[in-house]
Protein backbone atom coordinates (compact mmCIF):
# COMPACT_ATOMS: atom_id res chain seq x y z
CA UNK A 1 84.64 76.66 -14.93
CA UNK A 2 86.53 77.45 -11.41
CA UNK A 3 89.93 75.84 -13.09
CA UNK A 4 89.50 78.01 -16.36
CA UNK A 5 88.91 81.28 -14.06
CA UNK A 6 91.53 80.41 -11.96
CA UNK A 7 93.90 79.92 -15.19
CA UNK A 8 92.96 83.59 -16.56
CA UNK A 9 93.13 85.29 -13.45
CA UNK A 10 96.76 84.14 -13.20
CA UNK A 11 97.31 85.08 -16.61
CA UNK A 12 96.29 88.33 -16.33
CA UNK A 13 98.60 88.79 -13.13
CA UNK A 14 101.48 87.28 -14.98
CA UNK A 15 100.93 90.04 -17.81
CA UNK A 16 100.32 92.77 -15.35
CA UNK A 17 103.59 91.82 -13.61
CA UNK A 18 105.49 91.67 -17.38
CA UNK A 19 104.14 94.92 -18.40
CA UNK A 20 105.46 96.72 -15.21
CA UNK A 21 109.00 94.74 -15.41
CA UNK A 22 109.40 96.44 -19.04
CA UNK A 23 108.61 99.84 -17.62
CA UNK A 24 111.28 100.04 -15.66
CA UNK A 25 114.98 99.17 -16.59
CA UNK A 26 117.75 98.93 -14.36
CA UNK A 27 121.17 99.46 -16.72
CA UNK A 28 123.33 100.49 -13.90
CA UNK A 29 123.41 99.47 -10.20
CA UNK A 30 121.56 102.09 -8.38
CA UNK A 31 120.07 103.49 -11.00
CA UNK A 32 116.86 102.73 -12.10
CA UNK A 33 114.88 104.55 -15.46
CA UNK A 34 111.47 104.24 -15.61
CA UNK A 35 109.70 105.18 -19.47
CA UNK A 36 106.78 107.09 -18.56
CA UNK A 37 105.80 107.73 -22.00
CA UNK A 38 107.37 107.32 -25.36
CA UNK A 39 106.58 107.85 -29.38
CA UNK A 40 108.03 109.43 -32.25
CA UNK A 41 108.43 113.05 -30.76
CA UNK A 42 109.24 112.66 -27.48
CA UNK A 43 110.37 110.00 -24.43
CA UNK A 44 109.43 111.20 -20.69
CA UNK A 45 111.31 109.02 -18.38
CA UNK A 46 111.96 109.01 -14.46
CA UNK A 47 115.46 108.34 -13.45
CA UNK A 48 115.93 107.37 -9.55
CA UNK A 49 119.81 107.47 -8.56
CA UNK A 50 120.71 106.24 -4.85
CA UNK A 51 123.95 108.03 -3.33
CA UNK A 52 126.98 106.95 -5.19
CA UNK A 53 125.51 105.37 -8.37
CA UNK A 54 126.66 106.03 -12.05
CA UNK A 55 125.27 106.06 -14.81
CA UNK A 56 127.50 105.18 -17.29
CA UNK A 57 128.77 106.44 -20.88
CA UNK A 58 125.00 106.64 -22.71
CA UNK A 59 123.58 109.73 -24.78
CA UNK A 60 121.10 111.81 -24.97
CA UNK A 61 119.03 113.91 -27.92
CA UNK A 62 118.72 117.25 -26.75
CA UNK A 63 116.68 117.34 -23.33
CA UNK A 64 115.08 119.03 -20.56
CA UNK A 65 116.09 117.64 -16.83
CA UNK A 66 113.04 118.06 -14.19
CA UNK A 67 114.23 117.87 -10.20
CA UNK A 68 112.04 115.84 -8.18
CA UNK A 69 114.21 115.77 -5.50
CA UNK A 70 117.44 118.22 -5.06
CA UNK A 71 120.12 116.68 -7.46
CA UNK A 72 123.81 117.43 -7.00
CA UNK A 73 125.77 115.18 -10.14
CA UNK A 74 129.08 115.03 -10.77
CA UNK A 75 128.65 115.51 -15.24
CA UNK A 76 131.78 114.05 -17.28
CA UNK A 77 131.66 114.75 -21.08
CA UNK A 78 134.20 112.96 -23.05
CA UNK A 79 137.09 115.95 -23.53
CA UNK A 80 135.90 118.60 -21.04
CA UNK A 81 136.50 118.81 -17.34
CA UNK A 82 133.84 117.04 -15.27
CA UNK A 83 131.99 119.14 -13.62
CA UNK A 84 129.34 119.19 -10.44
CA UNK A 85 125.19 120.12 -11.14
CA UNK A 86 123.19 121.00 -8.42
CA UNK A 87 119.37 121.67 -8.72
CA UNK A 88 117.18 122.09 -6.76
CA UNK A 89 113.28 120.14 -6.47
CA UNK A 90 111.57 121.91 -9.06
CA UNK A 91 113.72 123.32 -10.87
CA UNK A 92 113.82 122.66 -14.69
CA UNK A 93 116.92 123.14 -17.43
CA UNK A 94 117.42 122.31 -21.20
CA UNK A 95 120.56 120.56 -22.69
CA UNK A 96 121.56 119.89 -26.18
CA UNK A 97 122.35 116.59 -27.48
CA UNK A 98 125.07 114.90 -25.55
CA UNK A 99 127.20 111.80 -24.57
CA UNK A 100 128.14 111.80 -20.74
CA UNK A 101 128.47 109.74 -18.06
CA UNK A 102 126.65 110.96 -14.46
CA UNK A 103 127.71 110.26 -10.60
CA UNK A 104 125.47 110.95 -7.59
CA UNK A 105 127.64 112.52 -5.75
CA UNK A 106 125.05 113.83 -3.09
CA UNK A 107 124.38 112.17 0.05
CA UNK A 108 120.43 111.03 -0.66
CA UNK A 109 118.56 109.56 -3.54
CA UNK A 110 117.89 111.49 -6.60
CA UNK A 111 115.18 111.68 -9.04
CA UNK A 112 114.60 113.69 -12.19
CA UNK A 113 112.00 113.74 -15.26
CA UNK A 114 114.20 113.72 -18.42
CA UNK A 115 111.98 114.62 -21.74
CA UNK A 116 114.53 113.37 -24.69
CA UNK A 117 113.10 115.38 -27.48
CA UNK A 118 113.44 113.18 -30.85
């Protein structure tokens, strides 16, 4: 009976553990994207950048960025000029549907709330 207990208590850890891996995704050094929620309408996800780190060429559906932290990104969109976003912690904007590829270019971690509207 102890063995058996023993057995499901690590199984339950192991599936705890797998569970959180999948939550979060690491694509790009630095960067790390955490799915807070997701279904047909919508996907809520936290995105952590440390100083320097890109995130490279991916797209978006049209979205609304939430500041956690003060952002300043260098934005590059495939024939414009790049350009440099700054936000502040709580500050909120829209964008439509894109393809880009984003630099921290500030001097401290970043985090934002990006709501991908499907």
């Amino acid at each position: 009976m102890l063995v058996m207990l023993s057995v499901i208590t690590i199984m339950t850890f192991v599936a705890v553990q797998t569970t959180s891996a999948q939550d979060k995704k690491q694509p790009w050094p630095g960067v790390t994207v955490k799915v807070l929620t997701e279904n047909d309408k919508v996907k809520i996800s936290e995105a952590t950048f440390a100083p320097g780190a890109i995130a490279d060429w991916h797209s978006h559906p049209q979205h609304t960025v939430y500041a956690i932290t003060d952002i300043k990104i260098k934005v590059e969109i495939k024939d414009k000029e790049a350009s440099t976003v700054e936000m502040k912690a709580g500050q909120a904007m829209w964008s439509a549907a894109v393809t880009h590829k984003i630099t921290n270019v500030g001097k401290k971690p970043l985090t934002m709330i990006v709501t991908e509207i499907k």
